[in-house]
C-alpha atoms as a PDB file:
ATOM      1  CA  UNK A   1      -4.538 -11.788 -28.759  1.00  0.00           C
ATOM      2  CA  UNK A   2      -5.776  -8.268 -28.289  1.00  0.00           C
ATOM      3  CA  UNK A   3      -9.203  -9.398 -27.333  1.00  0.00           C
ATOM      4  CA  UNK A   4      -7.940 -12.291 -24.806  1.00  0.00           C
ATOM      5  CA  UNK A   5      -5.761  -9.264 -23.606  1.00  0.00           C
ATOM      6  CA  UNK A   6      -8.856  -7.097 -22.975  1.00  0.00           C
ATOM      7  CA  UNK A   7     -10.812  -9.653 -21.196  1.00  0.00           C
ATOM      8  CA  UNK A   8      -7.857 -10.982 -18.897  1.00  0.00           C
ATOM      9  CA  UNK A   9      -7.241  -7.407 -17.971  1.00  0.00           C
ATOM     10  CA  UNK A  10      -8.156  -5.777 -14.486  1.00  0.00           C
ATOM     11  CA  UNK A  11     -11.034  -3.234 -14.504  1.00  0.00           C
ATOM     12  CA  UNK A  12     -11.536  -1.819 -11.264  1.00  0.00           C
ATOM     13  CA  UNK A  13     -15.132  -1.938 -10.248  1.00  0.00           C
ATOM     14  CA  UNK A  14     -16.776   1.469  -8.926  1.00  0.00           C
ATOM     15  CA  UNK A  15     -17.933   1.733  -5.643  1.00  0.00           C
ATOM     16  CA  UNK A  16     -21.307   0.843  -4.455  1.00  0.00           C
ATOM     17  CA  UNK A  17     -23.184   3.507  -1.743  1.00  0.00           C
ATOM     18  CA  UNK A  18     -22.317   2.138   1.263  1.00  0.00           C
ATOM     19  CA  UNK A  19     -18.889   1.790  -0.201  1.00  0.00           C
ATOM     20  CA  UNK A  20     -18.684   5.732  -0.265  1.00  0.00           C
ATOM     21  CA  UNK A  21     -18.010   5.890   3.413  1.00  0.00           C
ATOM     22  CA  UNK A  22     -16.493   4.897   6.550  1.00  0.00           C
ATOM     23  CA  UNK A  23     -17.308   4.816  10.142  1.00  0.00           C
ATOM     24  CA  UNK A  24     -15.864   6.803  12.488  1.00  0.00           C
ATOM     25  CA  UNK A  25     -14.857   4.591  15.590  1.00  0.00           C
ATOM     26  CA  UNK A  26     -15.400   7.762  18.209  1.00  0.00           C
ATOM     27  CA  UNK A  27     -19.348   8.186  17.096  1.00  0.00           C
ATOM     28  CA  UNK A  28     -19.740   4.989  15.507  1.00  0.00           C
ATOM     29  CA  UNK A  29     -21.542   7.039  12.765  1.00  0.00           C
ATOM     30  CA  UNK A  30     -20.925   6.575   8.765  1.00  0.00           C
ATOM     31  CA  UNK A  31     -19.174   9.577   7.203  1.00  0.00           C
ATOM     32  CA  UNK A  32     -18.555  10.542   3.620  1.00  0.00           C
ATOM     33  CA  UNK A  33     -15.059   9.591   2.547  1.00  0.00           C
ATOM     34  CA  UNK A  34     -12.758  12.977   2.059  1.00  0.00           C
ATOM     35  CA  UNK A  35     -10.456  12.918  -1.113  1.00  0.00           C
ATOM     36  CA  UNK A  36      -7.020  12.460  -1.864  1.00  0.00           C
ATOM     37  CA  UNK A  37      -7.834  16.183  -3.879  1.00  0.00           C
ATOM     38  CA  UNK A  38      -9.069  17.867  -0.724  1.00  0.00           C
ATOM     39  CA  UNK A  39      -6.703  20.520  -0.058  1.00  0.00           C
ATOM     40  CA  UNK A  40      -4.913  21.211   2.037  1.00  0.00           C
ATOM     41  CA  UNK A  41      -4.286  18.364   3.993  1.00  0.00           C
ATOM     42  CA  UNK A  42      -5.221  17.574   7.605  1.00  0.00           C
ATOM     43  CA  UNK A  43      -3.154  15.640   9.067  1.00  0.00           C
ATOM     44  CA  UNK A  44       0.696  15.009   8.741  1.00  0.00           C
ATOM     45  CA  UNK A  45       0.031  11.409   8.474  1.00  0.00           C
ATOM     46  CA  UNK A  46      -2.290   8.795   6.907  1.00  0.00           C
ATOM     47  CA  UNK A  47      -1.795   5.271   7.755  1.00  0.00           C
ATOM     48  CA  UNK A  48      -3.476   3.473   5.304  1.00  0.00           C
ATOM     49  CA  UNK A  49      -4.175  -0.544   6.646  1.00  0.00           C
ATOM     50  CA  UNK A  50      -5.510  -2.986   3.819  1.00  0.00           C
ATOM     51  CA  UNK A  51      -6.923  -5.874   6.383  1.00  0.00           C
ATOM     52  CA  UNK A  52      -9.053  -9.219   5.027  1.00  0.00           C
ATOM     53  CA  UNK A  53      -9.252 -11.811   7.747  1.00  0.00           C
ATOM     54  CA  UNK A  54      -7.135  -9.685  10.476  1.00  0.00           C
ATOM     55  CA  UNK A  55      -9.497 -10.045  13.468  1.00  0.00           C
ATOM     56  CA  UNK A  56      -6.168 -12.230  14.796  1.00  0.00           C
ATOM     57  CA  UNK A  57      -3.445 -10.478  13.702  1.00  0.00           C
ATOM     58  CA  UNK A  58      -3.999  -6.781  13.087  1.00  0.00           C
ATOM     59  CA  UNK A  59      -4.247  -5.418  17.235  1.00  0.00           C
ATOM     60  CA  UNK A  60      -0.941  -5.851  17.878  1.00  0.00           C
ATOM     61  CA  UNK A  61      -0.172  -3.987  14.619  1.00  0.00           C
ATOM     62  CA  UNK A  62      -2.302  -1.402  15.674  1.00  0.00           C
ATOM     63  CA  UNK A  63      -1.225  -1.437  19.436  1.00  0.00           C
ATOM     64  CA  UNK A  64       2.399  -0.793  17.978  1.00  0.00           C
ATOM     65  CA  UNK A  65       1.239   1.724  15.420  1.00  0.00           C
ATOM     66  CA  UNK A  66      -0.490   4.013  18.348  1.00  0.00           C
ATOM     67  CA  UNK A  67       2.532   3.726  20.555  1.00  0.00           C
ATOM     68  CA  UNK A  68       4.825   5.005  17.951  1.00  0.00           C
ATOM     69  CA  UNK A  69       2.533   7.622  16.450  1.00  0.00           C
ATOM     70  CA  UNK A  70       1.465   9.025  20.095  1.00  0.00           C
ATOM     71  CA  UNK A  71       4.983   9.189  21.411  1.00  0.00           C
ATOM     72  CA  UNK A  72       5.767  12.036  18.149  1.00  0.00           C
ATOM     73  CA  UNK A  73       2.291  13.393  18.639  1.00  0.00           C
ATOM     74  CA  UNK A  74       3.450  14.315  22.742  1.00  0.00           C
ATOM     75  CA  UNK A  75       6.742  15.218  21.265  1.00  0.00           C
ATOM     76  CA  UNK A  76       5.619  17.595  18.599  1.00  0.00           C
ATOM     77  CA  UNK A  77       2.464  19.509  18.980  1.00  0.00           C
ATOM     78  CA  UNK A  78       2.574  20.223  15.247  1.00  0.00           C
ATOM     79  CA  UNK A  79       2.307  16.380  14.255  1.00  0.00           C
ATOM     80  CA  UNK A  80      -1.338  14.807  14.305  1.00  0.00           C
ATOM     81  CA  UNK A  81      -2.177  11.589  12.454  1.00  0.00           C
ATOM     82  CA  UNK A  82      -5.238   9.338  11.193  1.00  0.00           C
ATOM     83  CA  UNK A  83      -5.304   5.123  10.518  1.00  0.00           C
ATOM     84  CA  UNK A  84      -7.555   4.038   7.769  1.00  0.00           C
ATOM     85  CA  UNK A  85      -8.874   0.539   8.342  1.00  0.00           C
ATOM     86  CA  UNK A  86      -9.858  -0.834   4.844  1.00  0.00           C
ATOM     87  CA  UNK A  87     -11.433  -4.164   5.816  1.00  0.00           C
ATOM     88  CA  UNK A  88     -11.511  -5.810   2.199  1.00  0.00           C
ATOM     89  CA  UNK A  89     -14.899  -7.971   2.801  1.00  0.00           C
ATOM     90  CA  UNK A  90     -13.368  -9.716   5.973  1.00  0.00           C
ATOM     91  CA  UNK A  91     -16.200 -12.444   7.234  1.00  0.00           C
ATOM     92  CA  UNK A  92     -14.516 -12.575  11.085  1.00  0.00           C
ATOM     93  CA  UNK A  93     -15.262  -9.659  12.039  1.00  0.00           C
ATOM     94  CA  UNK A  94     -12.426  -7.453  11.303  1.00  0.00           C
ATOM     95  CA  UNK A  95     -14.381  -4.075  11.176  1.00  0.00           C
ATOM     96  CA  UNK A  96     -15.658  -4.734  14.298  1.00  0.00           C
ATOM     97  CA  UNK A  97     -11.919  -5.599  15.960  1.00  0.00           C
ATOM     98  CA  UNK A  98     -10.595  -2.181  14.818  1.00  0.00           C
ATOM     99  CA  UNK A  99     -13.537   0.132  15.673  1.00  0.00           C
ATOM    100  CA  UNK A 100     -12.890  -1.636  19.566  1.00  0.00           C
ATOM    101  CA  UNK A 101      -9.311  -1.388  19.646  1.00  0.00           C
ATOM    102  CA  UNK A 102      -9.925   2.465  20.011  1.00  0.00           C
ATOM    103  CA  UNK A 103     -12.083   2.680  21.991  1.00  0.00           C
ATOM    104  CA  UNK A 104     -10.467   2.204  25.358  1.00  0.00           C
ATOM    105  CA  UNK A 105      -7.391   4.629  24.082  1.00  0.00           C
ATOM    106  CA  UNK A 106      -9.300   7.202  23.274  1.00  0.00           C
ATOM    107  CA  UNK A 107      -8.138   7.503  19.584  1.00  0.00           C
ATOM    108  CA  UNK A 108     -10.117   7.195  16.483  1.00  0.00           C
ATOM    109  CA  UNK A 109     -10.278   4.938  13.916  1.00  0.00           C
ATOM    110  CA  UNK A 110     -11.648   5.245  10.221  1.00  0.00           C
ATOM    111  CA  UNK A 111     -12.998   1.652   9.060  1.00  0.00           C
ATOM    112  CA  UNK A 112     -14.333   1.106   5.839  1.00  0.00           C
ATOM    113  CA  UNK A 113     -15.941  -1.685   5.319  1.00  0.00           C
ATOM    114  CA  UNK A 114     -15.877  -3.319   1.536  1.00  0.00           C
ATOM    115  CA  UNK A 115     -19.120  -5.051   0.465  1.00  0.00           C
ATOM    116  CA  UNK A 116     -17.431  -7.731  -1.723  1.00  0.00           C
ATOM    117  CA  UNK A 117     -13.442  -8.175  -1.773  1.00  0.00           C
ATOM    118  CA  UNK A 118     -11.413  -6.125  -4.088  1.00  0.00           C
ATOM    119  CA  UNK A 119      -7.636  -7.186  -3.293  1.00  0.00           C
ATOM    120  CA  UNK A 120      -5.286  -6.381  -1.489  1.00  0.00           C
ATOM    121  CA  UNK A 121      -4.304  -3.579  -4.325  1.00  0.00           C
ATOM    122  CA  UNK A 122      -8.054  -2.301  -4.395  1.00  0.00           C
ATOM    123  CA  UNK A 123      -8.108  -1.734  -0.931  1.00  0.00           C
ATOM    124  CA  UNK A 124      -5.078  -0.037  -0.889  1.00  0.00           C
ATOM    125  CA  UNK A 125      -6.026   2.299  -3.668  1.00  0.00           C
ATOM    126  CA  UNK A 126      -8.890   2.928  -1.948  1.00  0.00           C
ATOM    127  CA  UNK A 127      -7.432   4.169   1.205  1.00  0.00           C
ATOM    128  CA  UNK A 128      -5.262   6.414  -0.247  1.00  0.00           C
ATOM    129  CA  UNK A 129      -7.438   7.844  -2.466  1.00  0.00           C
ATOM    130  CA  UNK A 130      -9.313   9.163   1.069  1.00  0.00           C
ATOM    131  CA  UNK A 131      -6.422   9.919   2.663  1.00  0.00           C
ATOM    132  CA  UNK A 132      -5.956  13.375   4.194  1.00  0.00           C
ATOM    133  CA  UNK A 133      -2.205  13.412   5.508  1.00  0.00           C
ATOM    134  CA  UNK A 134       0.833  15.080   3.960  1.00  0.00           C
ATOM    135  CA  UNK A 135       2.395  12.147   3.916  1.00  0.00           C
ATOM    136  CA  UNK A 136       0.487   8.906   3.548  1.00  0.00           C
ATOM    137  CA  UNK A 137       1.925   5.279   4.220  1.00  0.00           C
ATOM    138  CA  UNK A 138       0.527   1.969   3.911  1.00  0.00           C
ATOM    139  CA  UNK A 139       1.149  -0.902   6.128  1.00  0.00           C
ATOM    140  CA  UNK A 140       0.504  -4.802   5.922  1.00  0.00           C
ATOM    141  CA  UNK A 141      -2.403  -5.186   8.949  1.00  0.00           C
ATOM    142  CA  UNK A 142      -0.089  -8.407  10.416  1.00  0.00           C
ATOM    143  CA  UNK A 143       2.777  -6.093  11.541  1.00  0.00           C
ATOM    144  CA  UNK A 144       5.646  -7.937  10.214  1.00  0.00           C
ATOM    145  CA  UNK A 145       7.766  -4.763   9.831  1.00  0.00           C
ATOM    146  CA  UNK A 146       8.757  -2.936  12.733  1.00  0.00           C
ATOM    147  CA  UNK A 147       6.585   0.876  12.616  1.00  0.00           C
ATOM    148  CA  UNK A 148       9.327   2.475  14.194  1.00  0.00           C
ATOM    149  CA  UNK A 149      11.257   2.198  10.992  1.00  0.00           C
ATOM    150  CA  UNK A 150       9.036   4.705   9.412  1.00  0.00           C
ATOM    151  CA  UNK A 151      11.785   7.085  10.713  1.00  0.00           C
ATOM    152  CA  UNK A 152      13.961   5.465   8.701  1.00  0.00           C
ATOM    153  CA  UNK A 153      11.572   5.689   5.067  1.00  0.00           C
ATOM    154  CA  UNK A 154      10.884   9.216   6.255  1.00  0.00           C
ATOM    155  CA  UNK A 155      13.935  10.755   6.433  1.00  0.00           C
ATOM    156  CA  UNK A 156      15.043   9.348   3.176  1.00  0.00           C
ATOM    157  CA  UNK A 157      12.073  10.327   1.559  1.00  0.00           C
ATOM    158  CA  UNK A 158      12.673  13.895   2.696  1.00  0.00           C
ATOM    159  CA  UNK A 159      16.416  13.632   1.275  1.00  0.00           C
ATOM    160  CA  UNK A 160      15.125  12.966  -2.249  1.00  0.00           C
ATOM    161  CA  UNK A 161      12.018  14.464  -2.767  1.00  0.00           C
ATOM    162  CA  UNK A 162      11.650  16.923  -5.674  1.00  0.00           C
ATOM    163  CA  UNK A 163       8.712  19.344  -6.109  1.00  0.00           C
ATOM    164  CA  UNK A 164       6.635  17.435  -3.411  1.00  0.00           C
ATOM    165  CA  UNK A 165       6.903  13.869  -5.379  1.00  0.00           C
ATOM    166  CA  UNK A 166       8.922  11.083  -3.897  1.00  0.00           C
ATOM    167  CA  UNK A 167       8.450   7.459  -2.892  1.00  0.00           C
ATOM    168  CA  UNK A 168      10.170   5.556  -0.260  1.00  0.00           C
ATOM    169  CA  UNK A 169       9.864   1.724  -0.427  1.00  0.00           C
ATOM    170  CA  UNK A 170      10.408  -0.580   2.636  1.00  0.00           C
ATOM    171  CA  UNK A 171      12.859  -3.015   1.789  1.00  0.00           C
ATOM    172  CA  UNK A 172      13.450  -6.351   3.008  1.00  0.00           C
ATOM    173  CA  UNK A 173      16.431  -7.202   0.419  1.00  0.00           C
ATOM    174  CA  UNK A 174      19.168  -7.245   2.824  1.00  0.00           C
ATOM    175  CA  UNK A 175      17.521 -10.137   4.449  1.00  0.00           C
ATOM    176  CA  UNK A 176      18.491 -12.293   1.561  1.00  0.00           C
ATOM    177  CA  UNK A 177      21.322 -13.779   2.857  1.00  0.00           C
ATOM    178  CA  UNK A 178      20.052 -14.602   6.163  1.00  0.00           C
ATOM    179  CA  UNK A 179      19.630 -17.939   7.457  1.00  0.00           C
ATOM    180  CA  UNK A 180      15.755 -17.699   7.431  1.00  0.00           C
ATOM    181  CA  UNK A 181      15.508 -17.529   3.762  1.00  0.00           C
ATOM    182  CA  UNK A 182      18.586 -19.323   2.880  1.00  0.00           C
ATOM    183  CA  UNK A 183      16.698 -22.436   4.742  1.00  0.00           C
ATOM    184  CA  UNK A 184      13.458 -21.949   2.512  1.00  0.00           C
ATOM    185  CA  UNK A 185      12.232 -24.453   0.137  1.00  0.00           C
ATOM    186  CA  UNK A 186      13.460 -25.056  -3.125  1.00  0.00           C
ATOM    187  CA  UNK A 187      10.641 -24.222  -4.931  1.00  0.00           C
ATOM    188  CA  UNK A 188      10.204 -20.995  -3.025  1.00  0.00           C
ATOM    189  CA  UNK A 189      13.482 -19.323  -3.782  1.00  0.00           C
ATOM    190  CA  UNK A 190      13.279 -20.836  -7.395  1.00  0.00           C
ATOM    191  CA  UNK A 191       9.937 -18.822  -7.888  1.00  0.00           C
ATOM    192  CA  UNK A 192      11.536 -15.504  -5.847  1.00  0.00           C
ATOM    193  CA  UNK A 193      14.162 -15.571  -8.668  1.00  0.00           C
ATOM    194  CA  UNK A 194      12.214 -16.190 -11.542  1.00  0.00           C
ATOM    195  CA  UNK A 195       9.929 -13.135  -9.912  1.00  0.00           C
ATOM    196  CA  UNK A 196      12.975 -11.285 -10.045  1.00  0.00           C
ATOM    197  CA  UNK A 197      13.659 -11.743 -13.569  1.00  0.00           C
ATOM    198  CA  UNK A 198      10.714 -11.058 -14.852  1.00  0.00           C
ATOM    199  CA  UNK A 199      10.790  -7.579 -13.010  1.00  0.00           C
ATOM    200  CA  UNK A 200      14.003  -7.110 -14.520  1.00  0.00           C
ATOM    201  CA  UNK A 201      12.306  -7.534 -18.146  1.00  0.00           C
ATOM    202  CA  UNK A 202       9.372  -5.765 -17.512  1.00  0.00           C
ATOM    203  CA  UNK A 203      11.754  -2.402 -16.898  1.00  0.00           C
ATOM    204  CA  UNK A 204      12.128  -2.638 -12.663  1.00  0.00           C
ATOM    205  CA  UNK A 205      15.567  -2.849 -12.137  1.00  0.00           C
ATOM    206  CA  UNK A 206      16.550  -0.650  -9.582  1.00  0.00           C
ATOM    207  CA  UNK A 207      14.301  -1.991  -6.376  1.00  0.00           C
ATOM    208  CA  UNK A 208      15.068  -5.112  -5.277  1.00  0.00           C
ATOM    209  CA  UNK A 209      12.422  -5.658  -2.892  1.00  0.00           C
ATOM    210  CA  UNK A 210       8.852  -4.724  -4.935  1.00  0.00           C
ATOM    211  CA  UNK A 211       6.470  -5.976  -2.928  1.00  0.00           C
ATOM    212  CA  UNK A 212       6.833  -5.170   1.394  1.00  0.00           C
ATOM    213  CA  UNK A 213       3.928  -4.226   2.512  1.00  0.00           C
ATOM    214  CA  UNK A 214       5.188  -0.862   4.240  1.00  0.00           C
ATOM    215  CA  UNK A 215       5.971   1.890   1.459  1.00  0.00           C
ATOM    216  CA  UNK A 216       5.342   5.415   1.947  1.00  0.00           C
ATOM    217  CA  UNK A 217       4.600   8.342  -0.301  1.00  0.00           C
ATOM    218  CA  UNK A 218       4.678  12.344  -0.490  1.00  0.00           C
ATOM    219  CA  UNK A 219       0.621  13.432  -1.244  1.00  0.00           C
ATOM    220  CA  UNK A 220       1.108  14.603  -4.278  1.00  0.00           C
ATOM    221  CA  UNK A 221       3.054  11.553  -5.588  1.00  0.00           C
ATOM    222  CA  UNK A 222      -0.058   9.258  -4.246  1.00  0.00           C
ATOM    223  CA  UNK A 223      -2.427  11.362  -5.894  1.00  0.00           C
ATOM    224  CA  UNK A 224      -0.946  11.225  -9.014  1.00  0.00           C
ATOM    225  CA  UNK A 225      -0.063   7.162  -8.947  1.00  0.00           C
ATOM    226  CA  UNK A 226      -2.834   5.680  -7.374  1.00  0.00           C
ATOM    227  CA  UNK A 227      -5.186   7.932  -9.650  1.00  0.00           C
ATOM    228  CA  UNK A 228      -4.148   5.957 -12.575  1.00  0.00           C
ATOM    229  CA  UNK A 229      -4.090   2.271 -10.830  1.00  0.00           C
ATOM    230  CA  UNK A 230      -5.453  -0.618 -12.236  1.00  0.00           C
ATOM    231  CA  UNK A 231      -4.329  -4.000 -11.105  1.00  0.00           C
ATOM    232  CA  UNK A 232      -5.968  -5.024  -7.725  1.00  0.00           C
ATOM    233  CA  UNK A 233      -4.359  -7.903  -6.983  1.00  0.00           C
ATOM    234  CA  UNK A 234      -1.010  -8.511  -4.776  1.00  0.00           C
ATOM    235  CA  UNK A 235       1.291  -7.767  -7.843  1.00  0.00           C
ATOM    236  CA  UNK A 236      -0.061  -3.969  -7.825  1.00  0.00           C
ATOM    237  CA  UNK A 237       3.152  -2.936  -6.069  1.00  0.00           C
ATOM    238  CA  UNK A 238       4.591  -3.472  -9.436  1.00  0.00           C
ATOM    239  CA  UNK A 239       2.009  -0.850 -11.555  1.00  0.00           C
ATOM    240  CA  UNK A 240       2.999   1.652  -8.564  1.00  0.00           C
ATOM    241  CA  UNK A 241       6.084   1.638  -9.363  1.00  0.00           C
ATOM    242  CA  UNK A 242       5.949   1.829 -12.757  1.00  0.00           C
ATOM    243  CA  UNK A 243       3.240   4.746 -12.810  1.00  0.00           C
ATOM    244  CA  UNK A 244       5.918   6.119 -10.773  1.00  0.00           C
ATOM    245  CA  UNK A 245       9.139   5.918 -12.721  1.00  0.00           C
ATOM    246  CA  UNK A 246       6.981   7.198 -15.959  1.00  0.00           C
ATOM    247  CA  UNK A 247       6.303  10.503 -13.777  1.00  0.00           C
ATOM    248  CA  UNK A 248      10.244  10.186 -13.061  1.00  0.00           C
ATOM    249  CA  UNK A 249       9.594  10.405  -9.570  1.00  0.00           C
ATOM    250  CA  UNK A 250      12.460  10.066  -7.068  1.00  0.00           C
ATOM    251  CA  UNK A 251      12.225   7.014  -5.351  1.00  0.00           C
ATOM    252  CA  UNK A 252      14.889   5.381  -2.580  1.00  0.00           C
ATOM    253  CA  UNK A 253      14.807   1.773  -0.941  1.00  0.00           C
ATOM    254  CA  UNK A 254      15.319   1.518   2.553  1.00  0.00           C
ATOM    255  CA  UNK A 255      16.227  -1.289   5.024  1.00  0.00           C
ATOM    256  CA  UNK A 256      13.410  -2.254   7.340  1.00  0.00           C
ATOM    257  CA  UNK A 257      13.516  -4.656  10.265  1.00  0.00           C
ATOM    258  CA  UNK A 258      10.993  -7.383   9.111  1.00  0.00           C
ATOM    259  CA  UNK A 259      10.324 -11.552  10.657  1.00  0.00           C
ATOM    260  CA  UNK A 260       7.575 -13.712   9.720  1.00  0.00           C
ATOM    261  CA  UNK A 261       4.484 -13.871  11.071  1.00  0.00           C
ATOM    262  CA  UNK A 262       2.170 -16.614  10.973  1.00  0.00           C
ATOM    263  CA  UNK A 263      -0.963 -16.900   8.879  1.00  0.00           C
ATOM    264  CA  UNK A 264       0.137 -15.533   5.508  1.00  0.00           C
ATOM    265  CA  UNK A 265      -3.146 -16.151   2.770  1.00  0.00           C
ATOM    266  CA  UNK A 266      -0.285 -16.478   0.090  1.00  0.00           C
ATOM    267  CA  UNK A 267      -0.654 -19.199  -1.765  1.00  0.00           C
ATOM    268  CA  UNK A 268       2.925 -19.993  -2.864  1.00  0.00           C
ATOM    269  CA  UNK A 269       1.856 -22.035  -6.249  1.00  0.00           C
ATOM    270  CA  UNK A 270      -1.427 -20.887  -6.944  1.00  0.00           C
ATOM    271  CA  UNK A 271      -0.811 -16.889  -6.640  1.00  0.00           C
ATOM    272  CA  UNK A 272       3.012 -17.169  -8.079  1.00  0.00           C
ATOM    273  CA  UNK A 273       1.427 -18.083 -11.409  1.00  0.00           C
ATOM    274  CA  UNK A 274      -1.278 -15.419 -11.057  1.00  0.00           C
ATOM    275  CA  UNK A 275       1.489 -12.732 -10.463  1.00  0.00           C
ATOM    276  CA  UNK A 276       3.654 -14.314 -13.158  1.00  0.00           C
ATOM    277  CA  UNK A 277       0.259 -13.753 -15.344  1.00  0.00           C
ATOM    278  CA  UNK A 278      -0.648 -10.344 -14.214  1.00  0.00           C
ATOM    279  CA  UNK A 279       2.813  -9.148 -14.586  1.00  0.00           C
ATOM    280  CA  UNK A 280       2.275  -9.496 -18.278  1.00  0.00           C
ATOM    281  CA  UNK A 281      -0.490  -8.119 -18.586  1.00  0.00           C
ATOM    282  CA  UNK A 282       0.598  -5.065 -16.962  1.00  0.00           C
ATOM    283  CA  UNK A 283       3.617  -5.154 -19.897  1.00  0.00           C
ATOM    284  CA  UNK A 284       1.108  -5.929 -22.822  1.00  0.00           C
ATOM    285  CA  UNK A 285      -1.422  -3.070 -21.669  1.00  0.00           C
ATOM    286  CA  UNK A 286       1.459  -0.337 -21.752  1.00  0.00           C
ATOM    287  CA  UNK A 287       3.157  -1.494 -24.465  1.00  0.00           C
ATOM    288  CA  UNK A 288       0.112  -1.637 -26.620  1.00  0.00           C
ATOM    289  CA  UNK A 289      -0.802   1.726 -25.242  1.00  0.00           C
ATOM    290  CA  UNK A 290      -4.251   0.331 -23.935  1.00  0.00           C
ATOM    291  CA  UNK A 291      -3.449   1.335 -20.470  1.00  0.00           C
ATOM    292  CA  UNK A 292      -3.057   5.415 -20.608  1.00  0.00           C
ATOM    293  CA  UNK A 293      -1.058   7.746 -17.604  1.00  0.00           C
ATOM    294  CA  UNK A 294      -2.740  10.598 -16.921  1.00  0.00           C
ATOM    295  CA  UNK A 295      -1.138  13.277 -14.814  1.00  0.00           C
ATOM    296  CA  UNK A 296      -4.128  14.398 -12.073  1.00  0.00           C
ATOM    297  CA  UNK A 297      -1.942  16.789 -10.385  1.00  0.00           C
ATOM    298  CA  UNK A 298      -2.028  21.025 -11.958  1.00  0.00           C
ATOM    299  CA  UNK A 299       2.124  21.342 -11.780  1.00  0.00           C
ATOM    300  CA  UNK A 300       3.918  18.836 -13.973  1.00  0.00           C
ATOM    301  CA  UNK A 301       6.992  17.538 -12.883  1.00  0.00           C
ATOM    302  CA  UNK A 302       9.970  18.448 -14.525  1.00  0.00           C
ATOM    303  CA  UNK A 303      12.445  15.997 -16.182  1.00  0.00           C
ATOM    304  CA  UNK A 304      15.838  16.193 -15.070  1.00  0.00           C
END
């Protein structure tokens, strides 16, 4: 068992050289990526975008993330901002999309461009791991959640953040009811229960909505849980969460306005059983203590 456990696991793979740095859509030129340990931070803001495939999809994310992120830049002189692009090995040109999209703006981009695809978790990681804002979000590239509702994850953050840690996750939960998901497929709810109950068992039982695509975190509470990530896949929301709760960091759900939008790579059979799979082998590598937590950041946090 312990050996089928060791070679099922995750193991992140390091970068190669050209994987070391992003492109800068105002010169075009490659830069060395910066470091979640930089101090102190630049910006106020890091948008973090994960992005495989999004050549469609991911300007009219964009288009609505500049609007809302210029309007409190005019507003407050103080606030300044940067969007990571993490193109995760796209083959339509999805580098290429977001380096244009700036140009006629006049704003600037970071893209870095994977050589071979690492997940939706690995690219993630990744991103925030380079990030240079005080606070840092990530957002899914197709836009399904409304940006504007950052406000929203913000100000809740700031209401129960302790010794700069704190994590606010975008929650779709009180959609539940709705009509929309009510009218789904048999099979799909069936599987979004069982998904339920196995994140009940495997100790996450205070979130009801794991894995939105738009959570945001305080800097040192991202340095600190993505330091010590290892799954790579979708299910990595779950690992985040738990690195987080074993630091006893705050962390509040919020409501975010969220509809379906088409071209999801979900593959409702096929990656259900590969979460259901991963999700115990997150349990089995923690409980048998092969998976260690390190803290990364000089100040401990304190228990309550």
């Amino acid at each position: 068992m312990t050996i089928g456990l060791i070679v099922m696991s995750p193991r992140p793979r390091p970068l190669t050289g050209s994987e070391k740095y992003y492109k800068c859509s105002s010169t075009g030129k490659s830069r060395l990526l910066p470091s979640i340990f930089d101090e102190p931070p630049k910006y106020t803001y890091s948008i973090i975008v994960p992005a495989y495939n999004e050549a469609q999809r991911m300007p009219n994310m964009l288009e609505e993330t500049v609007n809302y992120l210029e309007a409190r830049k005019n507003s407050d002189k103080t606030f300044s901002y940067e969007i990571i692009v993490v193109d995760d090995a796209s083959d339509d040109g999805t580098s290429n999309v977001a380096l244009e999209f700036s140009k006629p703006r006049g704003i600037e981009l970071k893209v870095l461009t994977l050589e071979k695809n690492r997940k939706k978790g690995g690219a993630v990681t990744l991103g925030i791991l380079s990030a240079s804002g005080k606070y840092i979000l990530f957002a899914d590239a197709d836009g399904a959640t409304k940006f504007s509702d950052l406000d929203c994850l913000e100000k809740e953050l700031n209401k129960i953040s302790r010794e700069g840690y704190g994590v606010a996750v975008g929650s779709r939960a009180h959609l539940v009811k709705t009509e929309a998901v009510v009218k789904r497929s048999l099979i799909r709810n069936f599987l979004m229960h069982s998904f339920h109950k196995l994140l009940y068992i495997l100790g996450i039982r205070t979130i009801k909505d794991t894995q939105c695509g738009f959570k945001l975190f305080t800097r040192k509470a991202a340095l600190n849980i993505f330091n010590n990530i290892h799954v790579e896949g979708w299910i990595f929301d779950i690992e985040v969460l738990l690195v987080a709760q074993y630091f006893k960091m705050p962390i509040v759900e919020v409501s975010v306005t969220w509809h379906e939008i088409d071209g999801s790579k979900v593959s409702l059979i096929k990656d259900s059983i590969k979460m259901a799979t991963d999700l115990l082998i997150i349990r089995l590598n923690y409980l048998f203590g092969f998976w260690k937590v390190k803290d990364y950041n000089p100040s401990k946090i304190k228990s309550e």
